[in-house]
C-alpha atoms as a PDB file:
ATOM      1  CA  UNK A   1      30.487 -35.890  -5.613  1.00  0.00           C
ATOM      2  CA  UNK A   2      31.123 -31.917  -5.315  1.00  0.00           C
ATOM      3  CA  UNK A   3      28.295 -29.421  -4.508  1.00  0.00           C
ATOM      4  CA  UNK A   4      29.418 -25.988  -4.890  1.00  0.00           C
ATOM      5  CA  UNK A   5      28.397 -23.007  -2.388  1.00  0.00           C
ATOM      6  CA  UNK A   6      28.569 -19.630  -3.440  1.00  0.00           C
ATOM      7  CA  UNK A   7      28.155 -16.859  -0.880  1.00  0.00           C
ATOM      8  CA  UNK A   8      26.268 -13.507  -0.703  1.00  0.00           C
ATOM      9  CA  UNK A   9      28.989 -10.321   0.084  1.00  0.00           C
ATOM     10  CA  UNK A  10      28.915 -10.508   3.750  1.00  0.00           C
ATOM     11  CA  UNK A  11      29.434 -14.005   3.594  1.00  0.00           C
ATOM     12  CA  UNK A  12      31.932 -13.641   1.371  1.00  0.00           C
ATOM     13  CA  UNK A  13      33.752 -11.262   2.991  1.00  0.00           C
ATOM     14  CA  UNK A  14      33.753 -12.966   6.722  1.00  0.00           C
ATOM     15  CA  UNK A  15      35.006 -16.452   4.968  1.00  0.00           C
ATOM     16  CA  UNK A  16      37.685 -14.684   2.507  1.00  0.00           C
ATOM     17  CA  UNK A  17      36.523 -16.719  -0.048  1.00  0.00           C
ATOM     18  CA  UNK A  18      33.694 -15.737  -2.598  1.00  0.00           C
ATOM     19  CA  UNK A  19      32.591 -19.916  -2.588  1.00  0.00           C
ATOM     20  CA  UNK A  20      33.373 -23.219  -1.245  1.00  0.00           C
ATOM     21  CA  UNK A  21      33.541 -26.506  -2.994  1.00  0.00           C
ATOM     22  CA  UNK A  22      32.654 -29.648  -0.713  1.00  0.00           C
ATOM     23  CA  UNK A  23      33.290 -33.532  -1.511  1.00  0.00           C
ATOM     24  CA  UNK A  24      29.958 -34.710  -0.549  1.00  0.00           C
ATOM     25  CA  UNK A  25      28.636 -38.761  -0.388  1.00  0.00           C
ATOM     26  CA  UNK A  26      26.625 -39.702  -3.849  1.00  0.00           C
ATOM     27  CA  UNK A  27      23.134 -39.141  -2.787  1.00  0.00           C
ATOM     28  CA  UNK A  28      23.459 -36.414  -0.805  1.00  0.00           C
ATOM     29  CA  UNK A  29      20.231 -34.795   0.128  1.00  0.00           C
ATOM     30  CA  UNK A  30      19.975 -30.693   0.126  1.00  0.00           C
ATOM     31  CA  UNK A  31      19.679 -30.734   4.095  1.00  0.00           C
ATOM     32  CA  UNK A  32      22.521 -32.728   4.866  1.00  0.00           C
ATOM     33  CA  UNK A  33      24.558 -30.738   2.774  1.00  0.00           C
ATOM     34  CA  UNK A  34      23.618 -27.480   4.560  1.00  0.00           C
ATOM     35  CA  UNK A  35      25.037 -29.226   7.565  1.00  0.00           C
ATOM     36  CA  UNK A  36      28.031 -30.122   6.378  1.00  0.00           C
ATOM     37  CA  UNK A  37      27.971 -26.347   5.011  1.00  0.00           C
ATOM     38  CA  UNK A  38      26.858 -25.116   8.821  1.00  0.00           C
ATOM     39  CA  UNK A  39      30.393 -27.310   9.972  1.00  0.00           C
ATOM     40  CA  UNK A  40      32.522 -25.774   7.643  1.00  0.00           C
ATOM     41  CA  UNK A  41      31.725 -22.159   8.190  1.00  0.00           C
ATOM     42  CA  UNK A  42      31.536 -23.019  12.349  1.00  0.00           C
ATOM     43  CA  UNK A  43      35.630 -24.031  11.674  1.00  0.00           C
ATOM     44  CA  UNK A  44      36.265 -20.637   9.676  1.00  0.00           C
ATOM     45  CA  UNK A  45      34.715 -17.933  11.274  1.00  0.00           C
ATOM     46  CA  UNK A  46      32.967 -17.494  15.099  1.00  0.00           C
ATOM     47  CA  UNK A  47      29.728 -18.515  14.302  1.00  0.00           C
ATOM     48  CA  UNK A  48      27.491 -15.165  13.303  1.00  0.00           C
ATOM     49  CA  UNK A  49      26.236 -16.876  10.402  1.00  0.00           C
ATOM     50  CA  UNK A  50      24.711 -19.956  12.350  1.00  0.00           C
ATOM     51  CA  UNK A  51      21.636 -20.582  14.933  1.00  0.00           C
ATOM     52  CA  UNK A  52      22.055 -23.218  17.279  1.00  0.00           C
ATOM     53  CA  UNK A  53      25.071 -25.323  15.115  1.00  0.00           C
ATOM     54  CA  UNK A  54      22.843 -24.879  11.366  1.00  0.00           C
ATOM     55  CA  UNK A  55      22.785 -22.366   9.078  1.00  0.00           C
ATOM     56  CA  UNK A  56      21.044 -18.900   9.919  1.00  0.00           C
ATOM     57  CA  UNK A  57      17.642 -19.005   9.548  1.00  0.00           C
ATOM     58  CA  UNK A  58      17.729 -15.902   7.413  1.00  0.00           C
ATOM     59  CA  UNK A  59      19.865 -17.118   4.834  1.00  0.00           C
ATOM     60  CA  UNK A  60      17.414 -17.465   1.289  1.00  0.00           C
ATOM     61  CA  UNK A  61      18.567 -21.056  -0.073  1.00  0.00           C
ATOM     62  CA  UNK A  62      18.674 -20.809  -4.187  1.00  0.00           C
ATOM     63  CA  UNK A  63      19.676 -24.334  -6.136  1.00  0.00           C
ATOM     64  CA  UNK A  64      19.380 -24.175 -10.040  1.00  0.00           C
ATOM     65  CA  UNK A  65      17.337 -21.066  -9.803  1.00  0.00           C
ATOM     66  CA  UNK A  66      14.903 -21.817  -7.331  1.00  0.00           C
ATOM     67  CA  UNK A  67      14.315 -21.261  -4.031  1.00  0.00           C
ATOM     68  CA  UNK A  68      14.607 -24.431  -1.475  1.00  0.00           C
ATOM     69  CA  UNK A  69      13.483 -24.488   2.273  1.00  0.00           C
ATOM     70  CA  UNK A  70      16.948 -25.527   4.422  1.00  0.00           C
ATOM     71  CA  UNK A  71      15.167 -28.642   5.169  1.00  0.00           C
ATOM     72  CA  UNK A  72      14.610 -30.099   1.679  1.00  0.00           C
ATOM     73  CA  UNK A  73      15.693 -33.532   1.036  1.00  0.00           C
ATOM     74  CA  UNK A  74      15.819 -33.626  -2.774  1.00  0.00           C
ATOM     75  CA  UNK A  75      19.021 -35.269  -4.171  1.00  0.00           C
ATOM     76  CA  UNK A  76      21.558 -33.156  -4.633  1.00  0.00           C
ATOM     77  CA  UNK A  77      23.725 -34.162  -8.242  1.00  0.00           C
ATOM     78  CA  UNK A  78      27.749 -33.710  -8.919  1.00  0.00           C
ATOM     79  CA  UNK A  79      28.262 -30.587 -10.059  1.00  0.00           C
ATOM     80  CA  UNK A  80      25.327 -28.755  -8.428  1.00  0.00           C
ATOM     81  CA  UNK A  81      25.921 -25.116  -7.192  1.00  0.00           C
ATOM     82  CA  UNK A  82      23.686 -23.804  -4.190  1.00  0.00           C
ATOM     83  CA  UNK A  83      23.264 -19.842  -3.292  1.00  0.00           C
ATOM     84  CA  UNK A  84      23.701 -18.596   0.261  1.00  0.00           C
ATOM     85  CA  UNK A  85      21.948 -14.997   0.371  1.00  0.00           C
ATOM     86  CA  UNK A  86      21.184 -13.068   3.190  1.00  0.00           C
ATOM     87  CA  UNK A  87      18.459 -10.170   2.738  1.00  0.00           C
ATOM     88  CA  UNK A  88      19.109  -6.846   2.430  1.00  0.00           C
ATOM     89  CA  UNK A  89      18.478  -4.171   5.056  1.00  0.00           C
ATOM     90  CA  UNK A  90      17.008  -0.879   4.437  1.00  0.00           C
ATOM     91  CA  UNK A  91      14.710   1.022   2.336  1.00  0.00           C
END
């Protein structure tokens, strides 16, 4: 199945590519996915978007309009688009 990733601008920007689209197994759970996600990004750029091999811990997970802690293990379906955003600084 294919789970797409968008990315927030900085993201973006670093990668080149405003989202990725990953072949993942049917039944793919949320967390795995973000792994797979965390190996991709590792081979693209050096790393300042990931904490000890996973994603950032700062990065706000959004799937289907909701918010989803990084650990979640809901099904993902074929099709499905996730949100990578990172918070914004300032005042």
């Amino acid at each position: 199945m294919q789970v797409c990733f968008e990315f927030s601008h900085r993201l973006r920007e670093t990668l080149g590519v405003p989202a990725l689209t990953l072949d993942l197994p049917d039944g793919a759970d949320l967390s795995s996915a973000l792994s797979r996600l965390a190996r991709e990004i590792a081979l693209r750029c050096r790393g300042e978007f990931l904490h000890e091999g996973t994603l950032h811990p700062s990065f706000l997970i959004v799937m289907d309009g909701e918010v989803h802690p990084r650990d979640h293990h809901s099904t993902l379906r074929d099709g499905a688009t996730v949100q990578l955003l990172l918070p914004m600084a300032g005042g």
